[in-house]
C-alpha atoms as a PDB file:
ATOM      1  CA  UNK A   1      28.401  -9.211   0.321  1.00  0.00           C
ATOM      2  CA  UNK A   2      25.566 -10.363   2.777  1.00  0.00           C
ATOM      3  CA  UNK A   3      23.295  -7.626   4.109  1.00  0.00           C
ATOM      4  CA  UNK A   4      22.055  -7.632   7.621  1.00  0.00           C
ATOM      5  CA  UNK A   5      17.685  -8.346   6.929  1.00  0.00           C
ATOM      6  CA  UNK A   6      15.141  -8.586   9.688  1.00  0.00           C
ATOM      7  CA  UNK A   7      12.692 -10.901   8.377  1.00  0.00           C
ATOM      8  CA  UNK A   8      10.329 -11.148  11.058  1.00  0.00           C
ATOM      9  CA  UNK A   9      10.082  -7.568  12.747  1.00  0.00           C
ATOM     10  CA  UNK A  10       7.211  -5.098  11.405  1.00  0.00           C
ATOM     11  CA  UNK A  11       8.299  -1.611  12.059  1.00  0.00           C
ATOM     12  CA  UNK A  12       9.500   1.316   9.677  1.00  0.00           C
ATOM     13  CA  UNK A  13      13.088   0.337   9.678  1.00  0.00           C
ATOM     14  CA  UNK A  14      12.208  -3.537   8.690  1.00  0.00           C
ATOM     15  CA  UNK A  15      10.359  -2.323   6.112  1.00  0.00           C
ATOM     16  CA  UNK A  16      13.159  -0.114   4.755  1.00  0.00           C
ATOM     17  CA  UNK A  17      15.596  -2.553   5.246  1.00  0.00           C
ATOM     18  CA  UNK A  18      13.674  -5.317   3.460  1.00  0.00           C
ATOM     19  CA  UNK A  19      12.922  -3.635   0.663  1.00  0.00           C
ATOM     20  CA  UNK A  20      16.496  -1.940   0.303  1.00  0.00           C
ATOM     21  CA  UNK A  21      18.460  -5.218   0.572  1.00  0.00           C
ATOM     22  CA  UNK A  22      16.154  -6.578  -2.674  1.00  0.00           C
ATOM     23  CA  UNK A  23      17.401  -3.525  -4.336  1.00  0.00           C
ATOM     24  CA  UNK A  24      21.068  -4.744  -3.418  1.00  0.00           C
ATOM     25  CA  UNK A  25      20.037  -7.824  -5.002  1.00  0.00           C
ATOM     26  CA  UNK A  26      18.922  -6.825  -7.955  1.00  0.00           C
ATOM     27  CA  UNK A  27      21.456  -7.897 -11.030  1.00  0.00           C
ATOM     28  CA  UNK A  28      22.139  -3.757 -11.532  1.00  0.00           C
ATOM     29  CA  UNK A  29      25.143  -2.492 -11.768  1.00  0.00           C
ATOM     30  CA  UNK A  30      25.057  -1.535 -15.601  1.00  0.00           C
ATOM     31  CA  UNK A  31      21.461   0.203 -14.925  1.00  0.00           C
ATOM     32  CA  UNK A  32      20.177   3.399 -13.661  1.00  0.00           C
ATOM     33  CA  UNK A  33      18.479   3.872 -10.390  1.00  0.00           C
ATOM     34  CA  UNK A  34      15.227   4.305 -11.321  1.00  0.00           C
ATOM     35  CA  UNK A  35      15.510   0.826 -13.156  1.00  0.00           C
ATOM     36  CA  UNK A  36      17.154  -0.685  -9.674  1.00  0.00           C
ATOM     37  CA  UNK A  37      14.367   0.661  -7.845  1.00  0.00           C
ATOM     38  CA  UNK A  38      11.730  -0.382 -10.307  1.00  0.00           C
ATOM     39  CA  UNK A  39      13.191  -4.165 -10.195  1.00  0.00           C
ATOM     40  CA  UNK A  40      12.836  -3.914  -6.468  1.00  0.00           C
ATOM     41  CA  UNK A  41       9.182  -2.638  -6.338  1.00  0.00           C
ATOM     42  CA  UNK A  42       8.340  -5.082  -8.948  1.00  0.00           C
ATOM     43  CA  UNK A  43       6.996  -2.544 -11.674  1.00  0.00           C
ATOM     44  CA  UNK A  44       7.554  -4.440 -14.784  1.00  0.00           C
ATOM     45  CA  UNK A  45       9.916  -3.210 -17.244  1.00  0.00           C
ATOM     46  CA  UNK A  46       7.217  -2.850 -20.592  1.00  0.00           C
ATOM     47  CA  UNK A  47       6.080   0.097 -19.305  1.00  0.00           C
ATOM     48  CA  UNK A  48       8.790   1.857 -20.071  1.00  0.00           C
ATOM     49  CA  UNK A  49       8.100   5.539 -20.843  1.00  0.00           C
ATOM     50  CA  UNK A  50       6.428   8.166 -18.279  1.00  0.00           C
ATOM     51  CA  UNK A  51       3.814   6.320 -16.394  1.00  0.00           C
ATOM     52  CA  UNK A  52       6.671   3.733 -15.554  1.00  0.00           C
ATOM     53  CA  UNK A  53       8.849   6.332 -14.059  1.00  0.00           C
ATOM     54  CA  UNK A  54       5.673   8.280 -12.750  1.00  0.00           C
ATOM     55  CA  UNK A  55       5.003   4.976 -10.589  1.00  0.00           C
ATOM     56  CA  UNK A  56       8.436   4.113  -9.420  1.00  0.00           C
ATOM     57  CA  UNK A  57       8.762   8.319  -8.010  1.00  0.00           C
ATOM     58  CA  UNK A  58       5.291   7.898  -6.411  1.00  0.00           C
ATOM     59  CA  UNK A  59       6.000   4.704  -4.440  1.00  0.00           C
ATOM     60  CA  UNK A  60       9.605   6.236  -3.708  1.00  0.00           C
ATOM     61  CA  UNK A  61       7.993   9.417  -1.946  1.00  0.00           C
ATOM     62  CA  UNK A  62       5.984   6.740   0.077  1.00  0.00           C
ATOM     63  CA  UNK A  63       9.219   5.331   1.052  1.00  0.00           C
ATOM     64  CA  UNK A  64      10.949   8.409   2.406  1.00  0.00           C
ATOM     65  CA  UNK A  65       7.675   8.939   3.963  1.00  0.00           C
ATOM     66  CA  UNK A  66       8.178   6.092   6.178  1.00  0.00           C
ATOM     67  CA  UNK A  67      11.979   7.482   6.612  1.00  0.00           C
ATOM     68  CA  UNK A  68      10.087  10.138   8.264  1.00  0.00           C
ATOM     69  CA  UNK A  69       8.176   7.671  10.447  1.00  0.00           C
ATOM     70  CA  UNK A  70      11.434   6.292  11.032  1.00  0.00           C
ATOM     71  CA  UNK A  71      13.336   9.205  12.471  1.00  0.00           C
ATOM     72  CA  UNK A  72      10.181  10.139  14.389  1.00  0.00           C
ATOM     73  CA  UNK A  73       9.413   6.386  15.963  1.00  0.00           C
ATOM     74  CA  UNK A  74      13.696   6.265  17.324  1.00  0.00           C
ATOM     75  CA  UNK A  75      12.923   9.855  18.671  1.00  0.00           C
ATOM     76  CA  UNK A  76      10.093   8.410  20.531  1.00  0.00           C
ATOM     77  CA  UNK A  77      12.569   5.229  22.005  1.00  0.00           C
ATOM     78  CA  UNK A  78      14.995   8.056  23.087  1.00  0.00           C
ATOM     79  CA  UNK A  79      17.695   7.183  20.706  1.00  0.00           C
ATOM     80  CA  UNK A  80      20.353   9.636  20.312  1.00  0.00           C
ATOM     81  CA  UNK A  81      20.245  11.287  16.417  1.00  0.00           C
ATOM     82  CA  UNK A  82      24.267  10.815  16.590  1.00  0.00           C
ATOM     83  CA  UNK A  83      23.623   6.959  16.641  1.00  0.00           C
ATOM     84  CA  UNK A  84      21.633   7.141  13.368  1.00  0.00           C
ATOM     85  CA  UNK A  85      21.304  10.856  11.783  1.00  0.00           C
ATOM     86  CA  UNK A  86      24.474  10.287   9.330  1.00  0.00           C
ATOM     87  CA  UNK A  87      22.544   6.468   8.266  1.00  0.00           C
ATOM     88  CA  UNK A  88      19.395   7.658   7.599  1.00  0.00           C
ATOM     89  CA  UNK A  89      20.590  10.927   6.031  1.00  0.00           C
ATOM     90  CA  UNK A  90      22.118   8.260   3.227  1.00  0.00           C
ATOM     91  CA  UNK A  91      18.518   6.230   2.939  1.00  0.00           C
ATOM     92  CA  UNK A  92      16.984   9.577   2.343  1.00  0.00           C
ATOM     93  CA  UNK A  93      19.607  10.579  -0.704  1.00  0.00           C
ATOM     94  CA  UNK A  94      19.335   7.600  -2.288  1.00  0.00           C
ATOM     95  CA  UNK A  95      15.612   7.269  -2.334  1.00  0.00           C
ATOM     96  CA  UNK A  96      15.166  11.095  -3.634  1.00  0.00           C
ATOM     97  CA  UNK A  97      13.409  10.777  -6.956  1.00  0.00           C
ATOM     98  CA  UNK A  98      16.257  13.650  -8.249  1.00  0.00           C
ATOM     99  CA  UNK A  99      18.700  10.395  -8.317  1.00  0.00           C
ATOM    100  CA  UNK A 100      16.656   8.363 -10.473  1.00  0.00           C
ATOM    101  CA  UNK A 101      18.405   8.700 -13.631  1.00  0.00           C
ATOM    102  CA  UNK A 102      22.078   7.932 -11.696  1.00  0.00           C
ATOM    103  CA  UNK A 103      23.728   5.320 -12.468  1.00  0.00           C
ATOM    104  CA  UNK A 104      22.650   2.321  -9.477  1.00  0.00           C
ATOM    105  CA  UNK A 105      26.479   1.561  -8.986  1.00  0.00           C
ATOM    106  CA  UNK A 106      27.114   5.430  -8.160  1.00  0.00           C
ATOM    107  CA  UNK A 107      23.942   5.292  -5.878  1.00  0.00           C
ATOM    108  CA  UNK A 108      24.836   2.330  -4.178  1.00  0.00           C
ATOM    109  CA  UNK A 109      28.881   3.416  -3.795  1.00  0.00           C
ATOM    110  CA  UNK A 110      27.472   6.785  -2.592  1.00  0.00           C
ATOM    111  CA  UNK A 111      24.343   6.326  -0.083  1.00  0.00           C
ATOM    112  CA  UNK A 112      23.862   2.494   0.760  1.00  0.00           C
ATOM    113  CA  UNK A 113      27.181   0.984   2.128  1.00  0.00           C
ATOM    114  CA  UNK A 114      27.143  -1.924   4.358  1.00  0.00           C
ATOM    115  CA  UNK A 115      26.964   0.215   7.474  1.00  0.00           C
ATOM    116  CA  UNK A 116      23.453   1.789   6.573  1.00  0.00           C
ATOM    117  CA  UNK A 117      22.275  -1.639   5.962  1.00  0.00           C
ATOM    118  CA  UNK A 118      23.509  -2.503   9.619  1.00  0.00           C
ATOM    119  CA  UNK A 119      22.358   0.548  11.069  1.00  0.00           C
ATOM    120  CA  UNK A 120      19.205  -0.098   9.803  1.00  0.00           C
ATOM    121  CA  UNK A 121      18.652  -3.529  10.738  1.00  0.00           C
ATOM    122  CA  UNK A 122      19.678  -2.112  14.562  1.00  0.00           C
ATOM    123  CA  UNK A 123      16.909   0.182  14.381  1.00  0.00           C
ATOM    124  CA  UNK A 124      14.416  -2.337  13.216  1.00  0.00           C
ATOM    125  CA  UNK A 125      15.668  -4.408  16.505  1.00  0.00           C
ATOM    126  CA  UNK A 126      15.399  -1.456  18.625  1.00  0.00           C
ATOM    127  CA  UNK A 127      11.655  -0.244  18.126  1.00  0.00           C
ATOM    128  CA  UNK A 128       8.880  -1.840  19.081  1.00  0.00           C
ATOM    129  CA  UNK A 129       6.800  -4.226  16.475  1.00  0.00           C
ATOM    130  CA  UNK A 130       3.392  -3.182  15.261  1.00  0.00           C
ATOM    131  CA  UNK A 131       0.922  -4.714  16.598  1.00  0.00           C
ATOM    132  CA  UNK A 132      -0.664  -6.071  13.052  1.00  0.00           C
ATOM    133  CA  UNK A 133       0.507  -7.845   9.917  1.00  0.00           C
ATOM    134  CA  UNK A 134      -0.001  -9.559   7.147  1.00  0.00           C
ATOM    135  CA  UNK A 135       1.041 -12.915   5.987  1.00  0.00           C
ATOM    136  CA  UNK A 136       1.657 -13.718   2.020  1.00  0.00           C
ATOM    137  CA  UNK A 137      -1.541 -15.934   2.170  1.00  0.00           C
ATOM    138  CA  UNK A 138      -3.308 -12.469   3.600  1.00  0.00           C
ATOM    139  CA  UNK A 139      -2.133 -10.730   0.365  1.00  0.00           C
ATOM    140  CA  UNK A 140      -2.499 -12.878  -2.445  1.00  0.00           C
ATOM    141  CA  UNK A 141      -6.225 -13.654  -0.846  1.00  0.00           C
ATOM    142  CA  UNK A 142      -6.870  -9.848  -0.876  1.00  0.00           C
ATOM    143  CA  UNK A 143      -5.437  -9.576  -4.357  1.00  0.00           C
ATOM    144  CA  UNK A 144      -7.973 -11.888  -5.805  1.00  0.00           C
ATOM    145  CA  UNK A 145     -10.541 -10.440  -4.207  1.00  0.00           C
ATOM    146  CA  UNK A 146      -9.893  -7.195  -5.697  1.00  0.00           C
ATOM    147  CA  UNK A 147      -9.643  -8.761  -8.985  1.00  0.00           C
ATOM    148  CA  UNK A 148     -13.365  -9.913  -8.655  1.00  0.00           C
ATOM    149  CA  UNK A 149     -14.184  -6.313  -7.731  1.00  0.00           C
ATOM    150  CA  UNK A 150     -12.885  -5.095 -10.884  1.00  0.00           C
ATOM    151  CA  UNK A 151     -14.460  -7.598 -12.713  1.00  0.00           C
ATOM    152  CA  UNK A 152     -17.939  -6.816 -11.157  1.00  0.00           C
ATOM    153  CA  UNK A 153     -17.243  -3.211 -12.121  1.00  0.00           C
ATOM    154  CA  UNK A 154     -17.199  -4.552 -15.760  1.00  0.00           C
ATOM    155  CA  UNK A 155     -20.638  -5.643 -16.044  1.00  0.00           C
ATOM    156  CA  UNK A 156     -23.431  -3.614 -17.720  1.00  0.00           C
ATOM    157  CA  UNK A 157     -25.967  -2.119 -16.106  1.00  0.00           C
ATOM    158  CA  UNK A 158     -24.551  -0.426 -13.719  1.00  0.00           C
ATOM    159  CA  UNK A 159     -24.801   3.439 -13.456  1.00  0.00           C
ATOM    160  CA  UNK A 160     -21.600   5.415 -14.141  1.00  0.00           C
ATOM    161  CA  UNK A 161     -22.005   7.294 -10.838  1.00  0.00           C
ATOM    162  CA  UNK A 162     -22.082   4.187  -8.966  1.00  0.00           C
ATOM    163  CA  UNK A 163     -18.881   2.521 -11.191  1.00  0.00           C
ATOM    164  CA  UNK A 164     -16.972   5.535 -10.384  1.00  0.00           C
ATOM    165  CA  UNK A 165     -18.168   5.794  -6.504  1.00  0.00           C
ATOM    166  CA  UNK A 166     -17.096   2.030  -6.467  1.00  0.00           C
ATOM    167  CA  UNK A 167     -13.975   2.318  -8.844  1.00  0.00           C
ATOM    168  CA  UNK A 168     -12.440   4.892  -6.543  1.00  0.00           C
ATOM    169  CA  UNK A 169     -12.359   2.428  -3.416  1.00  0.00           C
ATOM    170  CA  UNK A 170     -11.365  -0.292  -5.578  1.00  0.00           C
ATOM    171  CA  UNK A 171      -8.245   2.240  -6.557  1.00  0.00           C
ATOM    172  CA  UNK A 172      -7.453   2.922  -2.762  1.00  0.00           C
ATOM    173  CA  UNK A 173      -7.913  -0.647  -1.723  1.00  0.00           C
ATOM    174  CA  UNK A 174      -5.478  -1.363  -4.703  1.00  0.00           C
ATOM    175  CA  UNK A 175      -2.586   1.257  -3.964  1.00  0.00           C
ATOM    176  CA  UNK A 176      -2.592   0.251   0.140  1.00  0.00           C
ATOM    177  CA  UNK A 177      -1.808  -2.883  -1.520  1.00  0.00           C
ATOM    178  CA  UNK A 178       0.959  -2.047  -3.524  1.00  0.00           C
ATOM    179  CA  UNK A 179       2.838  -0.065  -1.186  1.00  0.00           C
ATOM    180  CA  UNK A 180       2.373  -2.710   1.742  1.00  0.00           C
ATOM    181  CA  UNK A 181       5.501  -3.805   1.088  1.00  0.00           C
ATOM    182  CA  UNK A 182       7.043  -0.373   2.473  1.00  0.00           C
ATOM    183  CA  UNK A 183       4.158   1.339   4.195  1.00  0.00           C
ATOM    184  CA  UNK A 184       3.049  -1.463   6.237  1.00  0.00           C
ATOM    185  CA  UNK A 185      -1.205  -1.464   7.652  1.00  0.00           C
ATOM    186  CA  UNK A 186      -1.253   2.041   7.792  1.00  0.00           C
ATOM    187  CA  UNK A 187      -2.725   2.437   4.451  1.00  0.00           C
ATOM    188  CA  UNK A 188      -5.251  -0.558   4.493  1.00  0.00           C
ATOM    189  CA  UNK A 189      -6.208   0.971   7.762  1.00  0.00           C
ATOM    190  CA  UNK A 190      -7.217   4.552   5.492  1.00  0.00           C
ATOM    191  CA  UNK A 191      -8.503   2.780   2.482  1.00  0.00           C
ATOM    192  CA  UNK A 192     -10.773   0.719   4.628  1.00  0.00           C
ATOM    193  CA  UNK A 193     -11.987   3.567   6.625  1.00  0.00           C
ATOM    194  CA  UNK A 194     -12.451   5.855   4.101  1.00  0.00           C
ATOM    195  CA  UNK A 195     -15.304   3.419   2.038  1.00  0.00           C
ATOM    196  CA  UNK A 196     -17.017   3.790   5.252  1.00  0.00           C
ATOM    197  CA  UNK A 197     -16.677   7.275   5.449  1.00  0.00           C
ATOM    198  CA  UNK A 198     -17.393   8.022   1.737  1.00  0.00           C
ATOM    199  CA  UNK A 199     -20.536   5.724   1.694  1.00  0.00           C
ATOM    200  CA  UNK A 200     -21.687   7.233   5.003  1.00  0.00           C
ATOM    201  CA  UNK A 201     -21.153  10.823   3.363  1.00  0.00           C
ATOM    202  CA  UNK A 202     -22.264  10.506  -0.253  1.00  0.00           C
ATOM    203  CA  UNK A 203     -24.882   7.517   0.654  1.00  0.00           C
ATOM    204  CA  UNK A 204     -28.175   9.617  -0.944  1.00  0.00           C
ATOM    205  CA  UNK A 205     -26.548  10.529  -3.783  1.00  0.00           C
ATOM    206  CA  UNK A 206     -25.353   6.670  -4.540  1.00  0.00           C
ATOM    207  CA  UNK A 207     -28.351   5.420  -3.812  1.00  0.00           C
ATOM    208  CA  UNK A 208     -30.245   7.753  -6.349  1.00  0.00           C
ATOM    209  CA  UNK A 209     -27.691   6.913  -9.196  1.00  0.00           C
ATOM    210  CA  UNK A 210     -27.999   2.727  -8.257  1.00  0.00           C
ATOM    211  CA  UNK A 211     -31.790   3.244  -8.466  1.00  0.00           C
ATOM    212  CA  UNK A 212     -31.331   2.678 -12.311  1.00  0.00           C
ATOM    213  CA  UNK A 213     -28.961   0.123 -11.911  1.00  0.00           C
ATOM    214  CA  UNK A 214     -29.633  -3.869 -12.529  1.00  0.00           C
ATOM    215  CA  UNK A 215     -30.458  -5.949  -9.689  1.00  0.00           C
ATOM    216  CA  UNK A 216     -27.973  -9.012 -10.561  1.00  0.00           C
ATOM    217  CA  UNK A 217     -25.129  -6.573 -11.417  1.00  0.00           C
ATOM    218  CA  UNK A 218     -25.647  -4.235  -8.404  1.00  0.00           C
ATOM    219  CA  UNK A 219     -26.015  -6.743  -6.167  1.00  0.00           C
ATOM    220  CA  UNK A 220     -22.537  -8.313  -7.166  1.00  0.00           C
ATOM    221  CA  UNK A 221     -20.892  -5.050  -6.855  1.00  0.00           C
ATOM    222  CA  UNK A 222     -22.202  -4.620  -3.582  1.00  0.00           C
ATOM    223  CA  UNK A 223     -21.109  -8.341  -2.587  1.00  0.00           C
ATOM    224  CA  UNK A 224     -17.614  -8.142  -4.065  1.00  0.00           C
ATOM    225  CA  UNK A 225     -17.087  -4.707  -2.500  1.00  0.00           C
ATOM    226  CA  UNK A 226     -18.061  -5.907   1.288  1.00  0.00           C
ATOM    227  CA  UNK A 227     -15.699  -9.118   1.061  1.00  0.00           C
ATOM    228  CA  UNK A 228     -12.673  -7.125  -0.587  1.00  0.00           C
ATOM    229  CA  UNK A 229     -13.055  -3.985   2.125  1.00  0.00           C
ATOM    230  CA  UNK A 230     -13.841  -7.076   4.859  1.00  0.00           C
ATOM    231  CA  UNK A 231     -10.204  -8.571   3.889  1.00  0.00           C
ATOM    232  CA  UNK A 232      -8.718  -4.916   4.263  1.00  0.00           C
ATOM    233  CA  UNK A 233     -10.169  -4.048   7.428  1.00  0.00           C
ATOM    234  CA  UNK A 234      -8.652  -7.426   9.176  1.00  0.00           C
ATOM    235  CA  UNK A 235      -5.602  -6.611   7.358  1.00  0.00           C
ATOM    236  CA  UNK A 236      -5.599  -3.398   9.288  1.00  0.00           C
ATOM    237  CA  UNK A 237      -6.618  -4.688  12.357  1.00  0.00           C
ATOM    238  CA  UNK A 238      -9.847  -3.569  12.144  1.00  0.00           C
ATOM    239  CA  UNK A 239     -11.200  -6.739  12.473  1.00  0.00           C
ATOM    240  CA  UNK A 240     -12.761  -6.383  16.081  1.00  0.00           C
ATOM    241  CA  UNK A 241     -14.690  -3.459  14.724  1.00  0.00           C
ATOM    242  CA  UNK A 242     -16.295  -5.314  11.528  1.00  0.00           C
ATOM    243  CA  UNK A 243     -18.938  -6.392  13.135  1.00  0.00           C
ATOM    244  CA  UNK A 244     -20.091  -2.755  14.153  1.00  0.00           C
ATOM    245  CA  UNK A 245     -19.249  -0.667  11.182  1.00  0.00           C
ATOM    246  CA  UNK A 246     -19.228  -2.989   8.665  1.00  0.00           C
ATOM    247  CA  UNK A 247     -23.048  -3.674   9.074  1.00  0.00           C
ATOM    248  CA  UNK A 248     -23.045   0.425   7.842  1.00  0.00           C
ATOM    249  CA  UNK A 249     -21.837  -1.434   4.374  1.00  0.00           C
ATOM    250  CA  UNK A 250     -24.183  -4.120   4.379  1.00  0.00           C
ATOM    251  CA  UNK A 251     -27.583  -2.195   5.224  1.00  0.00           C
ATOM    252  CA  UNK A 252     -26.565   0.397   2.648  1.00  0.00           C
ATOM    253  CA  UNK A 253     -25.794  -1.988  -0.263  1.00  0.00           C
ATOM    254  CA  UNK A 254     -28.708  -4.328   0.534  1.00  0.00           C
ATOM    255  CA  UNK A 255     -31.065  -1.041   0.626  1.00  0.00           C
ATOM    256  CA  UNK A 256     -29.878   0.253  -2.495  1.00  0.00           C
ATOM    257  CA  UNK A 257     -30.916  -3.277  -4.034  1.00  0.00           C
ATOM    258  CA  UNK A 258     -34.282  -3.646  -2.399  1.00  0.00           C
ATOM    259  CA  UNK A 259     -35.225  -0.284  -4.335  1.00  0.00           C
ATOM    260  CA  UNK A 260     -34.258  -1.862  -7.272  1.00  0.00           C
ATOM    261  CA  UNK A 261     -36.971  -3.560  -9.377  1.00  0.00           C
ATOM    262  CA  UNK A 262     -36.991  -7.449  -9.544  1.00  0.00           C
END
């Protein structure tokens, strides 16, 4: 059967819809949900065990996070609950991490008939686009910046204040990545923010800890960092105000280095 996908709208209800359909594609009748799901959020299958199943719950609560989003953005258009209430009731049921070890055919059969699908892909006509995005080039140019983040946290000579200071942005960056796919900007929007924040909060204390730190390898970090939160921000669409904040970043990082001996 052929389910009803927006492809090009950006709203709560695209989302969901997107990312249920590739469930419905999934070859998984003979497995559980929490295997369907995992296929769909593409969390590979050799880590089976705990921290596979700890992963595919996590990014499942941000999904019926953005069922709440959902419910509250057609409330905001107006649109009677009777058109959608019994619909979106069903998205919530089958996302609940209590389902995970149903079968997916009983899941499916039970909570995601065609007509959620096509309720689904009415409300993602109905409400309004956000005003950002991201393309696939966006994404993959993002991931490989955070790749050379992590690999600048790898070097020696860096204090273990300032790896974990640094590792813990690289983290958030990372998981508003990950759940793009069903959260939209919102959480490249925090993750970008909140480096600014942190850095602006715990600067003094950073800046002690890098004083020990080696130029080359501090100096990389503090390069790799800027471009990877950079990419976020315009993600976010928090581009216009990179030019203001983002200097925050820059002085900082090239203050912290200047202490530094040569």
């Amino acid at each position: 059967m052929a389910y009803p996908t927006p492809t090009e709208e950006s709203n709560p209800a695209a989302r969901l819809s997107r990312f249920i359909a590739k469930a419905m594609r999934t070859n998984a009748s003979s497995k559980s949900a929490l295997d369907a799901w995992g296929d769909a959020l593409d969390i590979p299958t050799e880590g089976i065990g705990l921290e596979r199943t700890h992963d595919i719950a996590q990014l499942l609560t941000e999904c019926t996070e953005e069922v709440r989003l959902l419910k509250l953005a057609l409330r905001q258009q107006g649109v009677p609950e009777a058109l959608y209430s019994q619909y979106i009731s069903h998205v919530e049921h089958a996302l609940s991490v209590t389902n995970l070890n149903a079968a997916w055919s009983t899941t499916v059969s039970n909570y995601l008939g065609s007509n959620v699908l096509l309720s689904l892909a009415w409300c993602s006509y109905v409400l309004p686009n956000e005003s950002v995005g991201a393309t696939d080039d966006d994404l993959i140019g993002l991931a490989a910046l955070l790749r050379e983040l992590e690999d600048a946290l790898q070097a020696p000579g860096l204090p273990e204040a300032v790896r974990a200071a640094f590792t813990k942005h690289l983290l958030g960056m990372q998981r508003a990545m990950k759940i793009f796919p069903v959260r939209g900007v919102k959480p490249m929007k925090e993750a970008s923010r909140a480096i600014l924040a942190d850095l602006n909060i715990d600067k003094d204390e950073i800046r002690d800890a890098a004083s020990t730190a080696d130029r080359s390898a501090m100096g990389n970090l503090g390069n790799s960092l800027f471009k990877a939160w950079k990419k976020t921000a315009e993600i976010a669409g928090d581009a216009e105000k990179i030019v203001k904040t983002g200097r925050q970043l820059v002085e900082f990082v090239s203050d912290a280095i200047d202490k530094l001996p040569a």
